[in-house]
Protein backbone atom coordinates (compact mmCIF):
# COMPACT_ATOMS: atom_id res chain seq x y z
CA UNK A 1 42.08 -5.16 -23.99
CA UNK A 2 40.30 -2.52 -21.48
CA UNK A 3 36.72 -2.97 -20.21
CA UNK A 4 35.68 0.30 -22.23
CA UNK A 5 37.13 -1.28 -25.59
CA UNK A 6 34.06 -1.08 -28.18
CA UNK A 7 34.95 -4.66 -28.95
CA UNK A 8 34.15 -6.46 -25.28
CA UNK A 9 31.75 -8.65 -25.19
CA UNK A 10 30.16 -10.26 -22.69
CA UNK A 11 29.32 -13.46 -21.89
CA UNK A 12 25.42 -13.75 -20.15
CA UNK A 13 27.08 -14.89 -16.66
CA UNK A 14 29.63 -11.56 -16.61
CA UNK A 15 26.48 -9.64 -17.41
CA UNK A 16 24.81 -10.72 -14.76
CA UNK A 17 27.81 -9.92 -12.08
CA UNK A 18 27.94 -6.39 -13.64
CA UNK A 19 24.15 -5.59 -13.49
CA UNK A 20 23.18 -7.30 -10.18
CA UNK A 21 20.38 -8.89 -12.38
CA UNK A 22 19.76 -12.41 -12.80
CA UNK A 23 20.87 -14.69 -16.12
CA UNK A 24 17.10 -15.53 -16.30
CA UNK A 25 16.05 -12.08 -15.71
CA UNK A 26 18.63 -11.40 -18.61
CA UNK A 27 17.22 -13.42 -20.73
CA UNK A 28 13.83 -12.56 -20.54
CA UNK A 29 14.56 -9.72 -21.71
CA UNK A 30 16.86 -10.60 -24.42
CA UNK A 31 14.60 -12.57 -25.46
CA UNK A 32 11.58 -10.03 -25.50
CA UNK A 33 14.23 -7.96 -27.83
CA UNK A 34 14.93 -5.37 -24.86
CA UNK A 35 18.45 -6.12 -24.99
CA UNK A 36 19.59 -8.09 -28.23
CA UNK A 37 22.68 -9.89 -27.52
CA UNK A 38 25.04 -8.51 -30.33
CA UNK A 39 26.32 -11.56 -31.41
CA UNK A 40 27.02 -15.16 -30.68
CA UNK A 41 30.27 -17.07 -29.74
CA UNK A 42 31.30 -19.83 -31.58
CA UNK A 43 29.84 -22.14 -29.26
CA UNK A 44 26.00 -20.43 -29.58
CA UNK A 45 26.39 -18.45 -26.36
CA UNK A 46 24.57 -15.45 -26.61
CA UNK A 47 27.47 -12.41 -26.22
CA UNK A 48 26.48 -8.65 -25.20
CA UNK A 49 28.45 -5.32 -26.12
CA UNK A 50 28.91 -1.82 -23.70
CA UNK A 51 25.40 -0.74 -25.56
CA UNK A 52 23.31 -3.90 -24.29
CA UNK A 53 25.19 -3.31 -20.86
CA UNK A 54 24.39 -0.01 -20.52
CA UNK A 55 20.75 -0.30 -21.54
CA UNK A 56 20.62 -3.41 -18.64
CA UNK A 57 21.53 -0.58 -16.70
CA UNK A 58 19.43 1.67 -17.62
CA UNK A 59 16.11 -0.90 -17.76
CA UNK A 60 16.90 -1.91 -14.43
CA UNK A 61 17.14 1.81 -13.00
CA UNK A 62 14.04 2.88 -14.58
CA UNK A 63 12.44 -0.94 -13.34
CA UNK A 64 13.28 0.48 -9.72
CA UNK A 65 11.92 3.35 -10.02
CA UNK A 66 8.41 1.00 -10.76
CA UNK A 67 8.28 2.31 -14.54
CA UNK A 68 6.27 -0.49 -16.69
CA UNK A 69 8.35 -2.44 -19.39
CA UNK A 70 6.10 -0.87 -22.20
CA UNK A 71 7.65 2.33 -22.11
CA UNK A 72 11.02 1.27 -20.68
CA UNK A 73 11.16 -0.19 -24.25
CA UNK A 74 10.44 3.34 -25.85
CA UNK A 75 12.88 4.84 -23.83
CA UNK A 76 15.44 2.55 -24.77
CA UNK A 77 14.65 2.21 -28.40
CA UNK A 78 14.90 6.60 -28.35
CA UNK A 79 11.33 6.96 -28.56
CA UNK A 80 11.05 9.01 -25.54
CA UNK A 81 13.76 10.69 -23.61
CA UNK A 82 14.90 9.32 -19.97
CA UNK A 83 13.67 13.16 -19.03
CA UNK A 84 10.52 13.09 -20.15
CA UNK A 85 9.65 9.50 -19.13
CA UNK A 86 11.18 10.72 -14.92
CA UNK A 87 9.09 13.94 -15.35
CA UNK A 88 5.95 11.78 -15.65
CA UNK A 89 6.91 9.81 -13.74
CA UNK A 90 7.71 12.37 -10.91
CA UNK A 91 4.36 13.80 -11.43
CA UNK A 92 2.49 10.13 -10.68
CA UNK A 93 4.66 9.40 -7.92
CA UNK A 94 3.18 13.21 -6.46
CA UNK A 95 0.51 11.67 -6.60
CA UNK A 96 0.79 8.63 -4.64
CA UNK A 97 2.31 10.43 -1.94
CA UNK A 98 -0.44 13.00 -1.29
CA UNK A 99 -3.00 9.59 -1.50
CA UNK A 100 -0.33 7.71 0.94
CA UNK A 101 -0.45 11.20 2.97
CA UNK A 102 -3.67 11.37 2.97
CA UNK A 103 -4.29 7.60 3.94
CA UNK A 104 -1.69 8.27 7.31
CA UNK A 105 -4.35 11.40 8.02
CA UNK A 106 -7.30 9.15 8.24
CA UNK A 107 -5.30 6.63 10.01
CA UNK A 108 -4.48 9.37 13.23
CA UNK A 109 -7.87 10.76 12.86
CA UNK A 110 -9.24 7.31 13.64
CA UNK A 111 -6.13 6.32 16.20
CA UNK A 112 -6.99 10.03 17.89
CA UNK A 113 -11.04 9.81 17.76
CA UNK A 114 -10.96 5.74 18.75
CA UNK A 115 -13.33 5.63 15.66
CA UNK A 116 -15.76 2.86 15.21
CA UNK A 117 -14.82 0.58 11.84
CA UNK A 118 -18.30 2.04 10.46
CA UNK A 119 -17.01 5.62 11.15
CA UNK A 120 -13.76 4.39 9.77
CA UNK A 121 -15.06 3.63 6.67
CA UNK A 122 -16.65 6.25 6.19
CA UNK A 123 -13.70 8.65 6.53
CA UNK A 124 -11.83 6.39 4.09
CA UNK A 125 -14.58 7.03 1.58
CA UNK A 126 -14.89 10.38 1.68
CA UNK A 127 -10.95 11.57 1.74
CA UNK A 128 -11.00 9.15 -0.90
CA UNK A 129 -13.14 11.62 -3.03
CA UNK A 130 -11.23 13.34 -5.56
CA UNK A 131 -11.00 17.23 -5.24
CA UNK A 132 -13.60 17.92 -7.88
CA UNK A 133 -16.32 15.40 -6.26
CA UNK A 134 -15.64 16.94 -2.87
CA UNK A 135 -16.52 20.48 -4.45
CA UNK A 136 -19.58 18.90 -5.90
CA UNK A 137 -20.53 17.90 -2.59
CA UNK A 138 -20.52 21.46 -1.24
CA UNK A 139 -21.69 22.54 -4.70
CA UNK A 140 -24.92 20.22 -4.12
CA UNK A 141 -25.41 21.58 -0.61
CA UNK A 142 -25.37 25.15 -2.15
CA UNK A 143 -27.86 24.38 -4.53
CA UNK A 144 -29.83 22.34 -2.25
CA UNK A 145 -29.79 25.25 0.34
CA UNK A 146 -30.16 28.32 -1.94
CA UNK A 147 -31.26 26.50 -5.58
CA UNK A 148 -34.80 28.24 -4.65
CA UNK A 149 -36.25 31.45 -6.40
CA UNK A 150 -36.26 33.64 -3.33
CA UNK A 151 -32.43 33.18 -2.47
CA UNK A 152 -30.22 35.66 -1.26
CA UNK A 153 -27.43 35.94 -3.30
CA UNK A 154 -25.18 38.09 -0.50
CA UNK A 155 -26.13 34.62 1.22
CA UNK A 156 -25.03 32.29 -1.39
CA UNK A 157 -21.73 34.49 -2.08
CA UNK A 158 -20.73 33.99 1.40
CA UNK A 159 -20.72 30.45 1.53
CA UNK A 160 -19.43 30.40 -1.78
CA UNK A 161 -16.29 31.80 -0.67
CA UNK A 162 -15.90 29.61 1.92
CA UNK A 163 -15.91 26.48 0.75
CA UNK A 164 -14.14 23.64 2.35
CA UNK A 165 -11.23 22.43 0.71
CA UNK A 166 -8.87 19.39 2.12
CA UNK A 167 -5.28 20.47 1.39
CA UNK A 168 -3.35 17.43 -0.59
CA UNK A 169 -1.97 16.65 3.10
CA UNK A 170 -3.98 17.27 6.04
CA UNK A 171 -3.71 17.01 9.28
CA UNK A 172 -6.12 14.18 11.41
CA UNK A 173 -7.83 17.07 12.49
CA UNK A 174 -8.74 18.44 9.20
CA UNK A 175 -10.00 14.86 7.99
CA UNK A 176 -12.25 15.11 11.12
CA UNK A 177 -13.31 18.11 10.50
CA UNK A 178 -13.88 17.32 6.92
CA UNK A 179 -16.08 14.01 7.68
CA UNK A 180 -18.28 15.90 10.20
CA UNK A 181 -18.76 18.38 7.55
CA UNK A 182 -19.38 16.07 5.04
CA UNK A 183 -22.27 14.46 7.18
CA UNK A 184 -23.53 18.05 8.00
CA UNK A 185 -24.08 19.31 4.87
CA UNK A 186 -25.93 16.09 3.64
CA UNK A 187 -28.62 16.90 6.37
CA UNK A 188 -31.67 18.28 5.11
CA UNK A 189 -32.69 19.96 8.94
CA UNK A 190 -29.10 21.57 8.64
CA UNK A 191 -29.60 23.14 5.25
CA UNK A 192 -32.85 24.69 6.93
CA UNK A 193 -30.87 26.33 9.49
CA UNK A 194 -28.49 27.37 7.12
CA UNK A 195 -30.79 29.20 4.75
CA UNK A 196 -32.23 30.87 7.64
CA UNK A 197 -29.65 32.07 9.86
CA UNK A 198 -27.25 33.10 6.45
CA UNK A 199 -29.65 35.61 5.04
CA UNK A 200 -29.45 37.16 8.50
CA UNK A 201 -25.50 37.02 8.22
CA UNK A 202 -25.18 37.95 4.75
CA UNK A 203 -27.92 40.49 4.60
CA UNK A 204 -26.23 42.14 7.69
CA UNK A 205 -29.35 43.10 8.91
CA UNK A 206 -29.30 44.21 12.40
CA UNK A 207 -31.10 42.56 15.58
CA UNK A 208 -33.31 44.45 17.45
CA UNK A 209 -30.83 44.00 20.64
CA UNK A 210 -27.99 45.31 18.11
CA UNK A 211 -30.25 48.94 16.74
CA UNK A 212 -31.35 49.30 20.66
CA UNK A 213 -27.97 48.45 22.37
CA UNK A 214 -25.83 51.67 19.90
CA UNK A 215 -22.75 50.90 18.13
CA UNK A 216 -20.77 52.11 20.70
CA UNK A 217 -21.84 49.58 23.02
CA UNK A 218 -22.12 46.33 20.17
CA UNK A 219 -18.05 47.64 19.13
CA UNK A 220 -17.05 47.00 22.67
CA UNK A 221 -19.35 43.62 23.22
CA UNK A 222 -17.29 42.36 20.20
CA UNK A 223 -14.04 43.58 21.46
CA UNK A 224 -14.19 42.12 24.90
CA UNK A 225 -15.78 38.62 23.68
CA UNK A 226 -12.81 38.73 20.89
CA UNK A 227 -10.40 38.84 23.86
CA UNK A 228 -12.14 36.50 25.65
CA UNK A 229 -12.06 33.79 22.79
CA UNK A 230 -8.30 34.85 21.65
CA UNK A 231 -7.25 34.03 25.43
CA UNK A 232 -8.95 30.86 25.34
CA UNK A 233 -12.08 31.49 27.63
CA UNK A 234 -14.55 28.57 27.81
CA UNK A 235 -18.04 30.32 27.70
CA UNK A 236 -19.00 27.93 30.44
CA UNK A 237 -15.80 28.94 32.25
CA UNK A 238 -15.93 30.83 35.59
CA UNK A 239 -13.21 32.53 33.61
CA UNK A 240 -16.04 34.23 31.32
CA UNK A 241 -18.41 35.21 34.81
CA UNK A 242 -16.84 38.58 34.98
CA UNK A 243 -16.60 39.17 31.09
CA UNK A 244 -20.24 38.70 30.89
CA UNK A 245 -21.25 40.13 33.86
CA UNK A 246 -20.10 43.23 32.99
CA UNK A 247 -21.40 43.72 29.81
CA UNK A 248 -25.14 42.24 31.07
CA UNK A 249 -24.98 45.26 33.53
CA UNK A 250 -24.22 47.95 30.45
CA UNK A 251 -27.14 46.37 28.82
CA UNK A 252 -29.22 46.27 31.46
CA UNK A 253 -28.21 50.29 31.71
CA UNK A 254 -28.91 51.05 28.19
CA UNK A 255 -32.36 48.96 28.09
CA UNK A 256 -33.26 50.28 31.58
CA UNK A 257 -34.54 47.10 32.98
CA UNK A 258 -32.73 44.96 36.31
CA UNK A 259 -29.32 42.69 34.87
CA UNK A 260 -31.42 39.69 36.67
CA UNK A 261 -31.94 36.41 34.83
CA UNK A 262 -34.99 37.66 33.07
CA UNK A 263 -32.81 39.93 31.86
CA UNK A 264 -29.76 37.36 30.81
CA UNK A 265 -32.11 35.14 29.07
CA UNK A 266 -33.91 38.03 27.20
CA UNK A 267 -30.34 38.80 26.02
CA UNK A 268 -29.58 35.07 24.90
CA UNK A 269 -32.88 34.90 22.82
CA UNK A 270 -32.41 38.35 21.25
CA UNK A 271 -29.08 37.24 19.81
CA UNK A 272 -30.16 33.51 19.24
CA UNK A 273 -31.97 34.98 15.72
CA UNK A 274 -29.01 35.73 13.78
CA UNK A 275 -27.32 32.12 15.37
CA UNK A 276 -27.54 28.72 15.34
CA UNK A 277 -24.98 26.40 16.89
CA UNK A 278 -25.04 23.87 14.08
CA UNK A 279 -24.36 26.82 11.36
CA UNK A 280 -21.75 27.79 13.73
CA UNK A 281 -20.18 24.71 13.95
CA UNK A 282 -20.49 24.20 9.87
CA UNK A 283 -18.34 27.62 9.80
CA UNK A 284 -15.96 26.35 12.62
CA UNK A 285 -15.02 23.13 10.27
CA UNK A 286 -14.96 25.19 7.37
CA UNK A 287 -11.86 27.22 8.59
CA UNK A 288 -10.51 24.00 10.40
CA UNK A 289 -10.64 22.36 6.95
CA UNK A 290 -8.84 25.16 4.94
CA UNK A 291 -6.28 26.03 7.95
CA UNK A 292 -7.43 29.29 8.22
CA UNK A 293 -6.26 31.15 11.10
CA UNK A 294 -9.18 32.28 13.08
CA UNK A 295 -9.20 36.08 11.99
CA UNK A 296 -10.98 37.65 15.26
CA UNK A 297 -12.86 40.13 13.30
CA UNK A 298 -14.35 37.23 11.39
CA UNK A 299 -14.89 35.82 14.69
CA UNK A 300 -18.70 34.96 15.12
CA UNK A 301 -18.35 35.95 18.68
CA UNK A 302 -22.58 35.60 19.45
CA UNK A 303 -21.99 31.48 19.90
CA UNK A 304 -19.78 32.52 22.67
CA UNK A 305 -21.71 35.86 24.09
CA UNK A 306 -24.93 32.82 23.67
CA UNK A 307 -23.24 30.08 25.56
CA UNK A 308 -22.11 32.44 28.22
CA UNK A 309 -25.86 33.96 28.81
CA UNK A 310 -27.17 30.72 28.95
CA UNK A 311 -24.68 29.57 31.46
CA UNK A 312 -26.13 30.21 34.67
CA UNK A 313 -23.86 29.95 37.73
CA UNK A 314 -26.41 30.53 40.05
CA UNK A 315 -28.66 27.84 38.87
């Protein structure tokens, strides 16, 4: 009589052997009525047919796969399909892997940044937020910011469509990013900032320096600081001396007054109205956070053009 006879039976022992589970295991579950043993031998052992085999098989599968007894039962007992019950099951093990991701991001932020175990903790916490309460963080800072009668709504579009959202895997750097923005929009100095220098932003109202200076010459000041940023030039860099040399003499031309370091620091206060390096820094985390490419016409390329000004060699 062949294995795949209908009639086999199987003692509890040869059960075992076949499904690499134990007798006790076996009967556990034989006696929970998983797997009813079909009939008895004369003797009182229990005896098992191909079914109560193959649904061993089956249980232990699904028990591998870390799927609760509960509905291992409703599969087996047709209640649910074994496709439905891996689809769901797919989907929650998605999930655990972008929290297990997102766990190893935090870890080489901290490993990278030598983070304290307060600062630690606090990164935890917050990656811990689910998407919707980290948009309700931002969504409170908006409202906190611009929840006032005189708002600017250009303003409030603008950050709007920039919020900062952690992918379901970033990198360590994003996590940074994301906990320093977290702590910076919490700040009630930095929302100040931010509701003043974003109505200048949004409004695009012009500076003084910017209406004096022409478009012709503002177009090139943005084109050569562009450059200057795309090939990596630190503001404080001798590397940016000749950039802004040059353009503090065409200035100097257009205002008529001496390119001295009157002059330099005029410059670096005129532009200083429309910027503040926190708000810069709140944008530069913004597009670290989303892995945005830094798109040089969105460039704010003042906190450089500032930096450099203020930078003074010969002091």
């Amino acid at each position: 009589m062949g294995d795949m006879d209908v009639t086999t039976l199987y003692s509890i022992g040869e059960l075992s052997r076949r499904t690499g589970l134990s007798v006790r295991t076996i009967r556990f579950y034989s006696d929970s009525g998983v797997v009813a043993p079909t009939t008895r031998s004369p003797a009182g052992y229990r005896l098992y047919d191909l079914d109560a085999l193959l649904r061993l098989e089956l249980l232990r599968t699904l028990r591998e796969l870390g799927m609760n007894l509960a509905t291992i039962q409703r599969v087996l007992d047709r209640e649910l399909s074994v496709a439905e019950v891996a689809a769901a099951h797919a989907d929650a093990i998605d999930v655990q892997i972008r929290v297990l991701q997102l766990r190893k991001s935090v870890l080489r932020a901290v490993a990278r940044r030598g983070a304290s175990p307060e600062e630690t903790k606090l990164m935890h916490r917050l990656t811990q937020l689910s998407g919707a309460e980290r948009r309700r963080l931002i969504d409170d800072f908006v409202e906190g910011t611009f929840g006032t009668v005189d708002a600017d709504p250009a303003a409030v579009a603008m950050v709007r469509a920039a919020t900062p959202d952690l992918p379901g895997d970033p990198s360590s750097e994003q996590v940074a990013a994301w906990v320093e923005l977290a702590e910076l929009v919490g700040d009630e100095d930095f929302r100040a900032r931010m509701r003043r220098t974003a109505r200048w932003q949004a409004a695009g109202r012009r500076l003084d320096i910017e209406s004096g200076a022409g478009e012709e010459l503002m177009e090139l000041t943005r084109r050569k600081v562009a450059a200057a940023m795309e090939s990596g030039i630190d503001p404080l860099s001798d590397r940016a001396a000749p950039v802004i040399d040059d353009l503090i003499h065409r200035f100097a031309e257009v205002f008529a007054r001496t390119p001295d370091r009157e002059f330099r620091d005029w410059m670096a206060r005129q532009f200083e109205e429309a910027h503040d390096p926190q708000v810069d820094r709140y944008w530069r985390l913004v597009w670290i956070v989303n892995g945005w490419k830094v798109v040089p016409n969105l460039m704010p390329v003042y906190p450089w053009l500032i930096q450099a000004l203020r930078n003074d060699r010969a002091a």
